[in-house]
N, C-alpha and C. Protein backbone atom coordinates (compact mmCIF):
# COMPACT_ATOMS: atom_id res chain seq x y z
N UNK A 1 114.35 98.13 101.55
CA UNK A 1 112.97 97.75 101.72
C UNK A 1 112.07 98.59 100.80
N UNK A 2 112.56 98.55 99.48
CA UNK A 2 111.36 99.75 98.56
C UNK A 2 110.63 99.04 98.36
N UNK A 3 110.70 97.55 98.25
CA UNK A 3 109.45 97.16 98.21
C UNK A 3 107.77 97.08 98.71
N UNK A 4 108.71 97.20 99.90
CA UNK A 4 107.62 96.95 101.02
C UNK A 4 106.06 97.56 100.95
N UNK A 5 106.22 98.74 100.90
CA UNK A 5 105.06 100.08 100.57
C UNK A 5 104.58 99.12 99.47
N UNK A 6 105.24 99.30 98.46
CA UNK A 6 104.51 98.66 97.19
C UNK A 6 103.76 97.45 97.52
N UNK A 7 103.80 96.18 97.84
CA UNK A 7 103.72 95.26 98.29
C UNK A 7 102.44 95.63 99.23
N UNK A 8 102.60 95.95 100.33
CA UNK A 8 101.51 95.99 101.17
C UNK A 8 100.86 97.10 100.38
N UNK A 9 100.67 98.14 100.15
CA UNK A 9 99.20 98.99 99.01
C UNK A 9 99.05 98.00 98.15
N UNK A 10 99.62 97.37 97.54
CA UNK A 10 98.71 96.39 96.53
C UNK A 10 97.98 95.02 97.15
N UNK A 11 98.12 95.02 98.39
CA UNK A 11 97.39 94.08 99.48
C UNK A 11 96.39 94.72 100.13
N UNK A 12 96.46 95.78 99.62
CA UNK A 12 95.54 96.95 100.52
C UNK A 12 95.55 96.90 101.68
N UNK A 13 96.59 96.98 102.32
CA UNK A 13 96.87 96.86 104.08
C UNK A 13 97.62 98.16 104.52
N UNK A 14 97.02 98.66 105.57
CA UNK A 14 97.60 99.89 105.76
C UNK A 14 98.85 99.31 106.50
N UNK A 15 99.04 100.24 107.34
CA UNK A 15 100.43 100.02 107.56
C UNK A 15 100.22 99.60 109.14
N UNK A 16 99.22 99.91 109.78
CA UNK A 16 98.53 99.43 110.92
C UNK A 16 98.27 97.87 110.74
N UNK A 17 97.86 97.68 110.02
CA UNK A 17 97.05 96.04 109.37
C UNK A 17 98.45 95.27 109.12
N UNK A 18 99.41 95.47 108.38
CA UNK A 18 100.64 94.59 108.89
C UNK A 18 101.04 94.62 109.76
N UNK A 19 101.08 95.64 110.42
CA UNK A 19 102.51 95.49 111.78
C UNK A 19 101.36 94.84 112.47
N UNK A 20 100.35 94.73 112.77
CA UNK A 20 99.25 93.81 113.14
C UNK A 20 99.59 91.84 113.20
N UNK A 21 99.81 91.99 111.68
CA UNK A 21 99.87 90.60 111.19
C UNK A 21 101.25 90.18 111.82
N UNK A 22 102.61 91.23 111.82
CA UNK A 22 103.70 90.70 112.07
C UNK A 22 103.87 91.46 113.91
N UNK A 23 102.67 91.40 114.25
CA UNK A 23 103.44 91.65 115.83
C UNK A 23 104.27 92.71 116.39
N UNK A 24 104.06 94.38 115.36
CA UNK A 24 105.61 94.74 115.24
C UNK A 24 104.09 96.44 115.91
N UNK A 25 104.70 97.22 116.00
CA UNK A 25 103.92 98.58 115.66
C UNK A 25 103.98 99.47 114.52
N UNK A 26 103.21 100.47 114.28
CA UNK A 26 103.02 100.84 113.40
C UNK A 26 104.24 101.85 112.66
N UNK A 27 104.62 101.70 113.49
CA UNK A 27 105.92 102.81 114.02
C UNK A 27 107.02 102.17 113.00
N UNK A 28 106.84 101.16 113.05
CA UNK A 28 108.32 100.25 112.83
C UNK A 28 108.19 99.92 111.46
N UNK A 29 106.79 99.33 110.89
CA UNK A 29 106.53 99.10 109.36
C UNK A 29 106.90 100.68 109.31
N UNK A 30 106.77 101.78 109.18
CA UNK A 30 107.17 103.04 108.83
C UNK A 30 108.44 103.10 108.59
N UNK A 31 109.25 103.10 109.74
CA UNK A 31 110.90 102.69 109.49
C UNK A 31 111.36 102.17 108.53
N UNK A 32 110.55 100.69 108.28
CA UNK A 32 111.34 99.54 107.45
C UNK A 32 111.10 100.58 106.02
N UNK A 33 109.60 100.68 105.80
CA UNK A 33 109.42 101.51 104.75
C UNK A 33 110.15 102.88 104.23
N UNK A 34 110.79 103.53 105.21
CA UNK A 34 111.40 105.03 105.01
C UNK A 34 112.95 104.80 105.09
N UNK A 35 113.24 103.52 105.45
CA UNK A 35 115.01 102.57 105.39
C UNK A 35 115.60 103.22 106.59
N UNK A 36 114.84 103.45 107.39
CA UNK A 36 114.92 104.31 108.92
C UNK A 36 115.87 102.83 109.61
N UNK A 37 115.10 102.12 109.60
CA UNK A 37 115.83 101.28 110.45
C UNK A 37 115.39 99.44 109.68
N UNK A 38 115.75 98.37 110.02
CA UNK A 38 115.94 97.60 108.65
C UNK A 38 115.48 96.12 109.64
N UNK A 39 114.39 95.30 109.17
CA UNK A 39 114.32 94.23 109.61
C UNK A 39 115.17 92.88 110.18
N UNK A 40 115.22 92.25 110.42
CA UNK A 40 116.20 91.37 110.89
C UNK A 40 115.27 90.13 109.91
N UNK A 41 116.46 88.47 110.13
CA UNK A 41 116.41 87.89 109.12
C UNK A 41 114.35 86.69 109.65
N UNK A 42 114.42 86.82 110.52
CA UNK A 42 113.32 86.28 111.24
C UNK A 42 111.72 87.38 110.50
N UNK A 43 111.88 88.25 110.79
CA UNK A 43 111.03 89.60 109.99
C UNK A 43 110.89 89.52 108.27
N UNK A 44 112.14 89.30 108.26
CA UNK A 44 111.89 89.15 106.59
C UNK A 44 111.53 87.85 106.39
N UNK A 45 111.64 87.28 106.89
CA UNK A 45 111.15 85.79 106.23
C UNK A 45 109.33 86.03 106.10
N UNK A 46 108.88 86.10 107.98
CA UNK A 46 107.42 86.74 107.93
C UNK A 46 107.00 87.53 106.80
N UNK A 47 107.52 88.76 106.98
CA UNK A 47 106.95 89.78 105.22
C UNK A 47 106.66 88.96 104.04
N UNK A 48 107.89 88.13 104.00
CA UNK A 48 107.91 87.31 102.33
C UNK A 48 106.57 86.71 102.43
N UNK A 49 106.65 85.66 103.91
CA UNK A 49 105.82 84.72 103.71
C UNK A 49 103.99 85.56 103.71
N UNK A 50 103.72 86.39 104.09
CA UNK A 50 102.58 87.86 103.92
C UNK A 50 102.46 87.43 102.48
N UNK A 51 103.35 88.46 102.14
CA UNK A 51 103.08 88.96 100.80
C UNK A 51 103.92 87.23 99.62
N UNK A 52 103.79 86.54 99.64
CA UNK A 52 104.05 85.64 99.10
C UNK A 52 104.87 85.78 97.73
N UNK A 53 106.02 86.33 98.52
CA UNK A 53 107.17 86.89 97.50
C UNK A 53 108.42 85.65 98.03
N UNK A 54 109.79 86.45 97.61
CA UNK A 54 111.24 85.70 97.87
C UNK A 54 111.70 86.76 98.88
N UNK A 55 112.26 86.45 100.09
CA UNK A 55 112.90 87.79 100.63
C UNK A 55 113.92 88.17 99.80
N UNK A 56 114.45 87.38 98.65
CA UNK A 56 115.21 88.28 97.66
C UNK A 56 114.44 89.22 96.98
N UNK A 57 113.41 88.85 96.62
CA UNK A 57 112.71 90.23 95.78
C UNK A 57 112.30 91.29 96.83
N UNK A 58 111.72 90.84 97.85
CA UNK A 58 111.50 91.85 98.95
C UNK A 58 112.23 92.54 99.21
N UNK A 59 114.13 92.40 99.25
CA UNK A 59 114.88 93.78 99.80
C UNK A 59 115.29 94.29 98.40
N UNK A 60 114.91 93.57 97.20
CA UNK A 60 115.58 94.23 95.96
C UNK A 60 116.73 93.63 95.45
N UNK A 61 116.94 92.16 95.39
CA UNK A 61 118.03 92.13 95.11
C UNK A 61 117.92 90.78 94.28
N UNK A 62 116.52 90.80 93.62
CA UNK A 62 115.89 89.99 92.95
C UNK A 62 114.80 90.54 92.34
N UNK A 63 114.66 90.47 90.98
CA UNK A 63 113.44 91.03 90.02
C UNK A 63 111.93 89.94 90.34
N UNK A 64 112.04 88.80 90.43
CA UNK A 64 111.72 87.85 90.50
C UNK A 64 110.79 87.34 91.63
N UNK A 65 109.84 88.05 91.84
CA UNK A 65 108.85 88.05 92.78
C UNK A 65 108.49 86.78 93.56
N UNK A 66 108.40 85.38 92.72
CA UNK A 66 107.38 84.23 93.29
C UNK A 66 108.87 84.26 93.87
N UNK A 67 108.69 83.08 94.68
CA UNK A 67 109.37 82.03 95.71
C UNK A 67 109.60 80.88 94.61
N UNK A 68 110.98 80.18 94.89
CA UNK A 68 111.49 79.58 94.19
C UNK A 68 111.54 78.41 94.96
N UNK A 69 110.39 76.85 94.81
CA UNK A 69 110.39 75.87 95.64
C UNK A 69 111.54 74.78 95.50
N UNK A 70 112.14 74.43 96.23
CA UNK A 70 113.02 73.35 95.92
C UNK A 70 112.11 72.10 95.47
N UNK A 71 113.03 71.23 94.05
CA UNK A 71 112.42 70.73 93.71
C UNK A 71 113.01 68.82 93.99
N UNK A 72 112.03 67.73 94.15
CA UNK A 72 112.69 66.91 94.93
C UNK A 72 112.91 65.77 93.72
């Protein structure tokens, strides 16, 4: 989750102001942020959909920030 920090300061959201948005405490965005303890797949989807990333770029395992829409 190195992203995460990054991601939310460039949203300018403290860390109070997300766990806000995602229902969680403040306690816990800290965790995710310090790799203390690690979101589940329901959580990461929320974050992505926040910060309007890929949960691949969100845990790092993608350079590639936007969301990739299926195309019909």
């Amino acid at each position: 989750m190195n992203r995460l920090k990054d991601l939310r300061r460039e949203m300018g959201l403290s860390q109070q102001a997300l766990a806000d948005k995602l229902n969680v405490s403040q306690q816990t965005i800290c965790k995710y942020e310090n790799n203390t303890n690690e979101p589940n797949i329901d959580m990461l989807e929320a974050m992505a959909d926040i910060f309007d990333v890929s949960v691949d770029y969100l845990i790092g395992y993608s350079s590639y920030a936007h969301k990739v829409e299926e195309v019909s």
